[in-house]
Protein backbone atom coordinates (compact mmCIF):
# COMPACT_ATOMS: atom_id res chain seq x y z
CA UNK A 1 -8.41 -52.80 53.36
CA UNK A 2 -6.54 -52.67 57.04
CA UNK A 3 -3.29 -54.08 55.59
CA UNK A 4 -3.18 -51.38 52.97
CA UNK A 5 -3.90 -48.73 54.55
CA UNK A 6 -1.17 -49.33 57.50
CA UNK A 7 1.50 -50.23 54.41
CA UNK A 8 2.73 -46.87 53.50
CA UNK A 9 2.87 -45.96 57.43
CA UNK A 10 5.52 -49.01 57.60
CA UNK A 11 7.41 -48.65 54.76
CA UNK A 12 8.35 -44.92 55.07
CA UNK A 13 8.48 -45.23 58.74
CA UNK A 14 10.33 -47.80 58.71
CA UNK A 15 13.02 -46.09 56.08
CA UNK A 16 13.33 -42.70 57.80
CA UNK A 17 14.14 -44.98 60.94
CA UNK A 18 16.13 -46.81 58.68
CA UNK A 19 18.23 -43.45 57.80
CA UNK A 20 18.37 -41.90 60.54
CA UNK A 21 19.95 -44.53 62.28
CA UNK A 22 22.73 -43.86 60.95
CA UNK A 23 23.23 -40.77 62.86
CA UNK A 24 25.97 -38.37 62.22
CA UNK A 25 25.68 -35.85 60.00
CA UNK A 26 22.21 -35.63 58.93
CA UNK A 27 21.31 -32.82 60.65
CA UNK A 28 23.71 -30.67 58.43
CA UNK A 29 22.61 -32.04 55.48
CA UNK A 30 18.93 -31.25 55.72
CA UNK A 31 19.00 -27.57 54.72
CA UNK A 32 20.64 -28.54 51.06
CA UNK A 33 18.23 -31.18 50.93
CA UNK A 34 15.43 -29.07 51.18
CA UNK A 35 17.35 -26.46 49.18
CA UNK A 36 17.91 -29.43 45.98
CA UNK A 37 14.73 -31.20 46.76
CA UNK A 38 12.50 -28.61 44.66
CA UNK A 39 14.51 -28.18 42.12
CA UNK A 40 15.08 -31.69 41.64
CA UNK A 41 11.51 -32.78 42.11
CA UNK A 42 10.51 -33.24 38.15
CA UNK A 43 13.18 -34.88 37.60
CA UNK A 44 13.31 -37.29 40.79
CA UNK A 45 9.39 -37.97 39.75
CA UNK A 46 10.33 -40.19 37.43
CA UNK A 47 12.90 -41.95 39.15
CA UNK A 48 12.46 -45.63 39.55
CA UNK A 49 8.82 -45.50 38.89
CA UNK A 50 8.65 -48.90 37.41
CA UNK A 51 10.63 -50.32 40.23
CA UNK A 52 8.55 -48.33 42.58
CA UNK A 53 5.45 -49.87 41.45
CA UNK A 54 7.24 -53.45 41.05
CA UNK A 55 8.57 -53.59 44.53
CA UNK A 56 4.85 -52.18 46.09
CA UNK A 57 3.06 -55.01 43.95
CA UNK A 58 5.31 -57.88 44.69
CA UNK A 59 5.65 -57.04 48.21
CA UNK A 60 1.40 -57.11 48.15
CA UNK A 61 1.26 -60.48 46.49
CA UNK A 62 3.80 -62.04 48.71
CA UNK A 63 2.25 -60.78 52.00
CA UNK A 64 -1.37 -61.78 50.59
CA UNK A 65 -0.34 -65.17 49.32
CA UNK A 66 1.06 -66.08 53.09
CA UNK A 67 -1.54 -64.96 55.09
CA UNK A 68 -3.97 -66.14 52.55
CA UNK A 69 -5.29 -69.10 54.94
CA UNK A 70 -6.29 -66.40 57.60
CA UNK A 71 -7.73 -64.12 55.15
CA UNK A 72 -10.64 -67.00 53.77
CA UNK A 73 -11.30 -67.67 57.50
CA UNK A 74 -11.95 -63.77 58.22
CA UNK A 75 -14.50 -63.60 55.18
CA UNK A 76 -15.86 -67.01 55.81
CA UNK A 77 -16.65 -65.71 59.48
CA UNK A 78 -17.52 -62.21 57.90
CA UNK A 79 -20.01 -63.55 55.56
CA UNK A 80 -21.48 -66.37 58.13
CA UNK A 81 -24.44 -64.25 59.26
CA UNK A 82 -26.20 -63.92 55.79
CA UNK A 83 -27.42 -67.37 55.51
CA UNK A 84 -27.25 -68.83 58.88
CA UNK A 85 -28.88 -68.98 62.32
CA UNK A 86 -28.09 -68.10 65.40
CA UNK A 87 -27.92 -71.44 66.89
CA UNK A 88 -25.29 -72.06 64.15
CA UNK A 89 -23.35 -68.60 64.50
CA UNK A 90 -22.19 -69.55 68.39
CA UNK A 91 -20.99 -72.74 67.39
CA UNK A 92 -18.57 -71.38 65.00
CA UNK A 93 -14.48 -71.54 65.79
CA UNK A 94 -11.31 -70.78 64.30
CA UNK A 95 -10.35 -74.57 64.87
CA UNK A 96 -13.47 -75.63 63.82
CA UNK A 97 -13.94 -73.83 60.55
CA UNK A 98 -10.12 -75.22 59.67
CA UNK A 99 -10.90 -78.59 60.34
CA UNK A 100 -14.02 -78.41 58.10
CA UNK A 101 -12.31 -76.71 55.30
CA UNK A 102 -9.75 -79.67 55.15
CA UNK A 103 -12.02 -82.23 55.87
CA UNK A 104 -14.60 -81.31 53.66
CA UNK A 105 -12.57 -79.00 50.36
CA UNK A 106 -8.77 -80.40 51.31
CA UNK A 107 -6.26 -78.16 52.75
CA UNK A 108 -5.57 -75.85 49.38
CA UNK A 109 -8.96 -74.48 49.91
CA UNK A 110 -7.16 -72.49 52.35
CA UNK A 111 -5.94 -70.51 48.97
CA UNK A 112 -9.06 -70.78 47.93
CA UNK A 113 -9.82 -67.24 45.35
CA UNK A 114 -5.58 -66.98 46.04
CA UNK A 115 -5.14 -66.27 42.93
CA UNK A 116 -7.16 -63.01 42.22
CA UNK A 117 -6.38 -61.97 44.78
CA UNK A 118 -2.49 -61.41 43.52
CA UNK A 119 -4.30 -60.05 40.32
CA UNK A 120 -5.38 -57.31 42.51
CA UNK A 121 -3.39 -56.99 44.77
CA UNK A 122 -0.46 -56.37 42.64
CA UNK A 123 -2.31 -53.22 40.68
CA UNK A 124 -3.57 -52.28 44.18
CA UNK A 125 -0.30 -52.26 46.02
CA UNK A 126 0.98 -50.62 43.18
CA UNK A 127 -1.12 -47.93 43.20
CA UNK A 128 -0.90 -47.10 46.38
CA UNK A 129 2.63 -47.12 46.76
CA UNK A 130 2.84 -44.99 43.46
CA UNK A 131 -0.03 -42.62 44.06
CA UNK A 132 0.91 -41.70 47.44
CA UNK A 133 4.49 -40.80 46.25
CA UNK A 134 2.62 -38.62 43.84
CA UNK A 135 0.21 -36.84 46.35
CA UNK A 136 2.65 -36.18 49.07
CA UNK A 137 5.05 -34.54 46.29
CA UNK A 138 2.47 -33.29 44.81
CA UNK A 139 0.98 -31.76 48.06
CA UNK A 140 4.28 -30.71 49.33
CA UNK A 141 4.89 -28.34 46.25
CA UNK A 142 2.21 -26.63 45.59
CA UNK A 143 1.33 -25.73 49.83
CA UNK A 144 4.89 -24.88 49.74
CA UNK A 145 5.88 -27.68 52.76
CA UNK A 146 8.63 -29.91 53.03
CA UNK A 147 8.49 -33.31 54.95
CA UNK A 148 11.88 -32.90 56.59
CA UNK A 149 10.42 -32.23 60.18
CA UNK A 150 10.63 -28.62 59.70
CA UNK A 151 6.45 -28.50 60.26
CA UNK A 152 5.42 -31.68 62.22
CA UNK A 153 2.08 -31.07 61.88
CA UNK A 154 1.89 -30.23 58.01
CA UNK A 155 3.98 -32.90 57.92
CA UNK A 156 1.50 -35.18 59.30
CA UNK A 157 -1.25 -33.61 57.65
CA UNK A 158 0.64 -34.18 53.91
CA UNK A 159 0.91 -38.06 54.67
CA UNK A 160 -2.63 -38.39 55.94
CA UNK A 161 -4.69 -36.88 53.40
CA UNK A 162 -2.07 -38.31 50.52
CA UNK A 163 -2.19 -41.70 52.10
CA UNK A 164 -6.37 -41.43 52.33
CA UNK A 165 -6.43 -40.09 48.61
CA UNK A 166 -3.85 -42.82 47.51
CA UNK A 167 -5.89 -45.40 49.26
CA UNK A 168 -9.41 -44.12 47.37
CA UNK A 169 -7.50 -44.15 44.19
CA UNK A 170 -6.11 -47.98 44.29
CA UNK A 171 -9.70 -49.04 45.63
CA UNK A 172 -11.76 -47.57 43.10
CA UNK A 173 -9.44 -48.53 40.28
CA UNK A 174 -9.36 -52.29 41.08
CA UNK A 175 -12.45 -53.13 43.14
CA UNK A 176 -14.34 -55.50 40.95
CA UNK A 177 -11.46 -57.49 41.51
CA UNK A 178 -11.78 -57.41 45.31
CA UNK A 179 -15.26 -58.18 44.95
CA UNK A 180 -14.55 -61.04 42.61
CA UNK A 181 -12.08 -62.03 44.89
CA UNK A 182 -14.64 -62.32 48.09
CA UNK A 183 -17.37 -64.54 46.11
CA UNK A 184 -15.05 -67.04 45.11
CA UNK A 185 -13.23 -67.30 48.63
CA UNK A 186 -16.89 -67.36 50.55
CA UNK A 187 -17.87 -70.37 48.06
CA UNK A 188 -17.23 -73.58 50.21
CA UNK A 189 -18.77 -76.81 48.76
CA UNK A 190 -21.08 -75.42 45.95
CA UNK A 191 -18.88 -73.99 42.94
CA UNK A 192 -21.16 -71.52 41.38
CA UNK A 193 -18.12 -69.26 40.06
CA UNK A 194 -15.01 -70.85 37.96
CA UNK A 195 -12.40 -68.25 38.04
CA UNK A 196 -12.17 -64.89 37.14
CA UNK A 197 -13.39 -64.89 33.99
CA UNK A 198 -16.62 -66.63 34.87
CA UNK A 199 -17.29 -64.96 37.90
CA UNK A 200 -17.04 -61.01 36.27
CA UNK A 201 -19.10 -62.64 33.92
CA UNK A 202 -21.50 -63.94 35.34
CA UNK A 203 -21.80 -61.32 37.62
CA UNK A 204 -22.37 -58.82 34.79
CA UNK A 205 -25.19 -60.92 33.02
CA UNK A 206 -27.17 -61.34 36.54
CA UNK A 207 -26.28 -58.11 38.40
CA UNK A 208 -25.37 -55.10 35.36
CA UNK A 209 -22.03 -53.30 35.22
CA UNK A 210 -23.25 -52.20 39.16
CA UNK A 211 -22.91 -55.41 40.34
CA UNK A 212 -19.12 -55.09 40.24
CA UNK A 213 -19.07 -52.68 42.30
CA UNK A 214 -21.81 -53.75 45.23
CA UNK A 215 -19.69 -52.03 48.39
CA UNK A 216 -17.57 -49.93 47.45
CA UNK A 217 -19.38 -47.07 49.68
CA UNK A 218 -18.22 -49.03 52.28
CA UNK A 219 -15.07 -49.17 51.11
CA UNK A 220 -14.28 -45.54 50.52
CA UNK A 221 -16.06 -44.24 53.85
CA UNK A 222 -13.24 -46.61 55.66
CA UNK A 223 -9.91 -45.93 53.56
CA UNK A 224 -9.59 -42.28 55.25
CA UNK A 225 -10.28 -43.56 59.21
CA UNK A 226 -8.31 -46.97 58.55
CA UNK A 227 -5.14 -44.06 56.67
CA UNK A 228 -5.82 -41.40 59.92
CA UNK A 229 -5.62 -44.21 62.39
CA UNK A 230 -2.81 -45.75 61.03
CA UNK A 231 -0.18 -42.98 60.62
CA UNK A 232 -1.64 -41.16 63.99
CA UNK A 233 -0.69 -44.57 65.65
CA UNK A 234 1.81 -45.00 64.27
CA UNK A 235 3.72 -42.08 64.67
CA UNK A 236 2.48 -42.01 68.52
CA UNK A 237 4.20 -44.99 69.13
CA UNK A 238 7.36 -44.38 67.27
CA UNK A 239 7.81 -41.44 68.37
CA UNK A 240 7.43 -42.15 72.30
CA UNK A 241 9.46 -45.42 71.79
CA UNK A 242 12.55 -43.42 70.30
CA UNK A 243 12.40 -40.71 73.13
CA UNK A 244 12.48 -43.86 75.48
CA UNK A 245 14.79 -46.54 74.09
CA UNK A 246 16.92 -44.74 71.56
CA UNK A 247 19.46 -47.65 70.75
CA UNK A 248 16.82 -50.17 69.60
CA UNK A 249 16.67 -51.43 65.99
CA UNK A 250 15.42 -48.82 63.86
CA UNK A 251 13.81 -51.72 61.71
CA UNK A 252 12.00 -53.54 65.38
CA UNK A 253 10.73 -50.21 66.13
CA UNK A 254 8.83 -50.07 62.90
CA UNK A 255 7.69 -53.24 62.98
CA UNK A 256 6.08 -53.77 66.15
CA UNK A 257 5.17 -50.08 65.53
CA UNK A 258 3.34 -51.11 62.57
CA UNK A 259 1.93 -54.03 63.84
CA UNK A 260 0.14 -52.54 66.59
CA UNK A 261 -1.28 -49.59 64.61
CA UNK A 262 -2.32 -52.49 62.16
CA UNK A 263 -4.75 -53.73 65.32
CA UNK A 264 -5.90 -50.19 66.24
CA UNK A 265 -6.68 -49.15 62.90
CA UNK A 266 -8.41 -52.99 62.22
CA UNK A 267 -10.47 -52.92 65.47
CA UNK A 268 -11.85 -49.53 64.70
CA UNK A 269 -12.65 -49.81 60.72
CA UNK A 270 -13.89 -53.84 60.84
CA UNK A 271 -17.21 -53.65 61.11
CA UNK A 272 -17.24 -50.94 57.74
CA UNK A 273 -15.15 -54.50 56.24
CA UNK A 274 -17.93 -56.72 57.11
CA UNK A 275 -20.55 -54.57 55.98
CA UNK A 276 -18.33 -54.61 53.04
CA UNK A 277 -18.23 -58.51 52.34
CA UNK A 278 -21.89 -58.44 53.25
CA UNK A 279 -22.83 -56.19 50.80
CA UNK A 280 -20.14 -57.94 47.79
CA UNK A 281 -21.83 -61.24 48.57
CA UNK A 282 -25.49 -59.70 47.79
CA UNK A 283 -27.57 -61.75 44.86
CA UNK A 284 -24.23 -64.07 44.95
CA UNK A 285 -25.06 -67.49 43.52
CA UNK A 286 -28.41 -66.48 42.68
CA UNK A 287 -29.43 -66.16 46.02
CA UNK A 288 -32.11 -63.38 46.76
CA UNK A 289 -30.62 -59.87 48.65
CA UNK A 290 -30.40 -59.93 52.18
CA UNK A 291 -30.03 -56.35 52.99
CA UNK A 292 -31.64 -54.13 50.41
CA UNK A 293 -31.03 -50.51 52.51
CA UNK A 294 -27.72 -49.62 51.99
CA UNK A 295 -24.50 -48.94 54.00
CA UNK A 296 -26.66 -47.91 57.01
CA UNK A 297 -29.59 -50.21 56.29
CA UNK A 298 -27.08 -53.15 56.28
CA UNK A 299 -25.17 -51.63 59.73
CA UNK A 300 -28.75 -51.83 61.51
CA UNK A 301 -29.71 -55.07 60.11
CA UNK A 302 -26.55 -56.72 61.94
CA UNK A 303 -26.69 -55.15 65.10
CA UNK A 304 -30.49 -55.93 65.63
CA UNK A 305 -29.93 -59.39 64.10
CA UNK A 306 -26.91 -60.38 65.50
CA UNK A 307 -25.59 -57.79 68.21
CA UNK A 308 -22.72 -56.07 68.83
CA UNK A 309 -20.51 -58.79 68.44
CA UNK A 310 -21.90 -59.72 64.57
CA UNK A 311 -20.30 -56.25 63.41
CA UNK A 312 -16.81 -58.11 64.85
CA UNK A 313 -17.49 -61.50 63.61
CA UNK A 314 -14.31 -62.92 61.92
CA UNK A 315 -12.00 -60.02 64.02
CA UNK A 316 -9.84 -62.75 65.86
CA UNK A 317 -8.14 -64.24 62.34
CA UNK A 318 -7.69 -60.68 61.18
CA UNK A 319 -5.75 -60.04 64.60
CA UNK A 320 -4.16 -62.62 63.88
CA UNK A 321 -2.44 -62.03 59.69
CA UNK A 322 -2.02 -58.53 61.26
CA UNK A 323 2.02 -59.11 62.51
CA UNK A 324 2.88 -60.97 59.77
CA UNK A 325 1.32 -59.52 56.79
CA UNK A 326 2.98 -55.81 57.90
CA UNK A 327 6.21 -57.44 58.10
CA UNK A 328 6.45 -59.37 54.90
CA UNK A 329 5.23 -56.40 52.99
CA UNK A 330 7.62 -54.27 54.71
CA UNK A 331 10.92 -56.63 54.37
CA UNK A 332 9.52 -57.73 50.66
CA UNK A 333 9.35 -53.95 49.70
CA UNK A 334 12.70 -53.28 51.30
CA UNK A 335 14.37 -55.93 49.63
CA UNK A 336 13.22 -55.62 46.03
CA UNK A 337 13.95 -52.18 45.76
CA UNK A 338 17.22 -53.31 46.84
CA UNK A 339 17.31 -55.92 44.12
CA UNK A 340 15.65 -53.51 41.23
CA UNK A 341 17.88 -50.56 42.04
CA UNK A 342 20.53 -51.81 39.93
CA UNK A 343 18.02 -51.39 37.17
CA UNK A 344 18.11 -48.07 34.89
CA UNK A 345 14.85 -45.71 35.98
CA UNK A 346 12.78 -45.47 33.20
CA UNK A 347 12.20 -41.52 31.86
């Protein structure tokens, strides 16, 4: 959930740096642009929409599939306090979690649930890309605003709420696939689910149609902090390191600008993740429910349980994917638009 919400704030950040770097003239240009940018809007809509969603769902699947080894350890660590003690919970390690997942499932268990997670991630990614397009358009033309700097705050208000709405659309369209994709990841040396297939299921025979969709509250109550956090970060530090360093690379601006909103927007929204994985892991495997009181029910639980720091359980390999999984989506996004511009937009 971090890594999506921050991946709009990057990739348009990172173009508008991208464009106006190359100084010059822009400034006279932007009154025609707004003048065109109306009247051209139903048209420009359907622009590149297939490479649009193409570029966001490769770029999703690439980023996922590198930092997949981090992402098991996170939900491994995540999941950790369901079924074990405490004696057992300050014993656990980055280092020693890796060594038992080679020693004990070899070292492509570290992909372990890889590949559903490109089967939704690439939907996801591209539904988010393509949705927030949408919204912000959408938003800009019928509040009659433009996104040219000419109202910072509407501005910023446009790409919040479209990023938060475009973020609650891609969720709720593909979760059972992020929940299928957190069972078979927390399984370790007990296969109870083989694949997708099996797991949705066997999930539907044991659990009903609801099963599918065990934490999705969760999920939607932290798409719209993870989206406000993100941008608001973002934008902070952009901003301030323009006014300060002008000349630097327009592209190493975003990047570390992303990357750092990535751990703001992480450490704030993480324990609404865990509760998350918690609650997708409930009845998994046939096992009886742990925490049968909802979002809030399940927040209490942990803290009295496990303290403060079982809310951040599994936050250090999460820190960790943070730098590189923003900048592989970013330079995978850039580049296959690149490569799929040559490509006639579909009508």
């Amino acid at each position: 959930m971090q890594t999506e919400a921050r991946v709009g704030v990057v990739v348009e950040g990172g173009q508008r740096a991208v464009n106006s770097g190359h100084g010059g003239s822009v400034a006279q240009h932007q009154h025609r642009h707004r003048r065109q940018q109306q009247q051209s809007f139903n048209q420009q809509s359907q622009i590149g929409t297939v490479s649009q969603l193409l570029a966001g769902g490769i770029a999703g699947a690439v980023s996922k599939t590198c930092t997949a080894p981090l992402a098991r350890l996170t939900i491994l660590f995540q999941v950790q306090g369901m079924h074990s003690d405490v004696a057992t919970l300050h014993k656990a390690s980055m280092w020693r979690e890796a060594s038992r997942i080679i020693g004990e499932e070899g070292f492509r268990a570290f992909w372990k649930g890889n590949l559903v997670t490109i089967a939704h991630r690439l939907p996801y990614s591209s539904v988010s890309f393509y949705a927030y397009e949408r919204y912000k358009n959408f938003l800009q033309l019928n509040l009659g605003l433009q996104s040219q700097g000419e109202n910072a705050s509407a501005d910023l208000c446009i790409r919040l709420v479209g990023g938060g709405l475009a973020g609650i659309t891609a969720a709720s369209l593909t979760y059972p696939l992020d929940l299928v994709r957190t069972r078979l990841a927390a399984q370790t040396n007990v296969t109870y689910y083989r694949g997708i297939g099996h797991t949705l299921r066997t999930i539907c025979r044991e659990e009903g149609i609801r099963g599918l969709y065990k934490g999705l509250g969760a999920t939607l109550l932290g798409v719209g902090p993870s989206i406000a956090i993100s941008f608001s970060v973002y934008e902070t530090l952009r901003c301030s390191w323009q006014s300060r360093r002008p000349h630097d690379s327009p592209v190493l601006v975003s990047l570390a600008c992303g990357s750092l909103s990535g751990i703001a927007s992480s450490t704030a929204t993480f324990p609404l993740d865990l509760v998350r994985r918690r609650m997708q892991l409930e009845g998994a495997g046939g096992r009886a429910p742990v925490y049968k009181t909802g979002i809030f029910g399940t927040f209490r639980h942990i803290s009295r349980t496990e303290g403060l720091r079982g809310l951040y359980r599994g936050i250090l390999p999460e820190y960790y994917k943070v730098v590189p999984s923003v900048g592989i989506v970013f330079t995978t996004y850039e580049l296959m638009k690149v490569l799929l511009s040559d490509y006639p937009a579909d009508d």
